[in-house]
Protein backbone atom coordinates (compact mmCIF):
# COMPACT_ATOMS: atom_id res chain seq x y z
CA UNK A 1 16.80 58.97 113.64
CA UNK A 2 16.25 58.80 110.47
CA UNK A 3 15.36 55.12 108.32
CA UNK A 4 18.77 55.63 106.27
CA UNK A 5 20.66 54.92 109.06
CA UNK A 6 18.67 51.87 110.34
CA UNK A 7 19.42 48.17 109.53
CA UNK A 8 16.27 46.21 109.65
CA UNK A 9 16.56 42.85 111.11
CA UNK A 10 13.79 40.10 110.12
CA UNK A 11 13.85 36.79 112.67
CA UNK A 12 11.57 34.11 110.89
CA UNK A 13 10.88 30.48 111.82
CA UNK A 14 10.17 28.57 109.23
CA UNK A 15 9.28 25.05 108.65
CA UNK A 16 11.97 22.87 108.10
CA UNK A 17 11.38 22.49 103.90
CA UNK A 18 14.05 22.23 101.39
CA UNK A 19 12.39 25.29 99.76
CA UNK A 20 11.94 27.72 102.90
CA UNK A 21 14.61 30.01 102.79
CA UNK A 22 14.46 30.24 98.68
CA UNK A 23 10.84 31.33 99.23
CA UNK A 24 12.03 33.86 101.77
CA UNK A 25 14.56 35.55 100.16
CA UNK A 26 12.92 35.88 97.01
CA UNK A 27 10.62 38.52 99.01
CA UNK A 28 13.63 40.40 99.46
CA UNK A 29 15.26 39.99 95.87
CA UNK A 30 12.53 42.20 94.27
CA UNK A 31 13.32 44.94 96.47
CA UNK A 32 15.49 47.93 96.28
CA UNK A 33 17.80 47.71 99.63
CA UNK A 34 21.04 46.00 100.15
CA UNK A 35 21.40 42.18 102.90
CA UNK A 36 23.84 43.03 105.28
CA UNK A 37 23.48 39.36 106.29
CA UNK A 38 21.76 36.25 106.17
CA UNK A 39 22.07 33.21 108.68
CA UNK A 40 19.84 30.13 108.96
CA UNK A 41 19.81 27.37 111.31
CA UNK A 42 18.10 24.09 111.16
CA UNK A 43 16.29 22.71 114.36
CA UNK A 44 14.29 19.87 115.32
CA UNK A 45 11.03 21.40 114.85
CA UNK A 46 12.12 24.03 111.85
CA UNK A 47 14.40 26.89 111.01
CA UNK A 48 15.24 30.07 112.11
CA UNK A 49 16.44 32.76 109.73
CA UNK A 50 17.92 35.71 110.28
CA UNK A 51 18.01 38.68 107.76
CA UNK A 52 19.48 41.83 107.88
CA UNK A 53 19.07 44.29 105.42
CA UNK A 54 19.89 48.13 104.48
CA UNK A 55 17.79 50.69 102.51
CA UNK A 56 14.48 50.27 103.56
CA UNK A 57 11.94 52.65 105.27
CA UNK A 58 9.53 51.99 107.80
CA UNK A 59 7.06 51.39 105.43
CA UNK A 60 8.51 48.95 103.60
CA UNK A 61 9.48 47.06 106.19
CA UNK A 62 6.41 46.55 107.08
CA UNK A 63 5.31 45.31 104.13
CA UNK A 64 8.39 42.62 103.40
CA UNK A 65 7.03 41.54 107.34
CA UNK A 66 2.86 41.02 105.91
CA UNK A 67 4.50 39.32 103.14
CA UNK A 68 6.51 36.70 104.98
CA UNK A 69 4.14 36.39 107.88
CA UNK A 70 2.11 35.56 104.56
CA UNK A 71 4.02 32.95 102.83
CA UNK A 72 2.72 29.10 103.90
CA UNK A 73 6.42 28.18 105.37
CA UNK A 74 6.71 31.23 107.44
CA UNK A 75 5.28 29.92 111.24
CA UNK A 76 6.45 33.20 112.66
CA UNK A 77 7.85 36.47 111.90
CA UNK A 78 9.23 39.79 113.76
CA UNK A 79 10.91 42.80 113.11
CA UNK A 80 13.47 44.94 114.68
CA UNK A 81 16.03 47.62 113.63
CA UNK A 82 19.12 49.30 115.20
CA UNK A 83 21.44 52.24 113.65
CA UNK A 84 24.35 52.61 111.94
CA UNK A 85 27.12 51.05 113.92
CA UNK A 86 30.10 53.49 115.48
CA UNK A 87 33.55 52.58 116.32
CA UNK A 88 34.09 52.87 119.68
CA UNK A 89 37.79 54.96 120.72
C-alpha cells in the first residue's frame, strides 16, 4: 500500500498542563498534511491525545513522532496507521 492512502494515528500522553496539547499540535501546524481528528482526555495522572492525520509519508511520520517524543510534556508517544476506509455493501 502505498502512504497516500494511510491515515497516521499519533497516541501521546502528556502531562496534565494547561499548555500540552497547544505544544502538540503546533508540531503538526507547520506541516503539509490534513487532521482527520483530534481527541484529548484528561486523567488523574495526565492526558491522552489522540491525532489523526492525512498526507504524510513514512518518513515524516517519523519525524513528527522524534519531535513529540521530544517535547518536555510528551511522557509517551506511538505511532500507528491504517488505510483508506471502504464502505462495506
Amino acid at each position: 500500500m502505498s502512504d497516500a492512502g494511510r491515515r497516521y494515528a499519533f497516541v501521546i500522553e502528556a502531562a496534565d498542563a494547561p499548555d500540552a496539547l497547544v505544544r502538540v499540535l503546533t508540531l503538526f501546524a507547520v506541516q503539509p498534511l490534513l487532521l482527520a481528528g483530534v481527541t484529548m482526555v484528561r486523567g488523574d495522572v495526565g492526558c491522552a491525545i489522540r491525532i489523526e492525520a492525512d498526507g504524510l509519508d513514512a518518513g515524516r511520520a517519523e519525524t513528527l513522532l522524534r519531535r513529540l517524543d521530544g517535547l518536555p510534556v510528551v511522557r509517551s508517544v506511538g505511532l500507528g496507521w491504517r488505510g483508506p476506509l471502504r464502505a462495506v455493501a
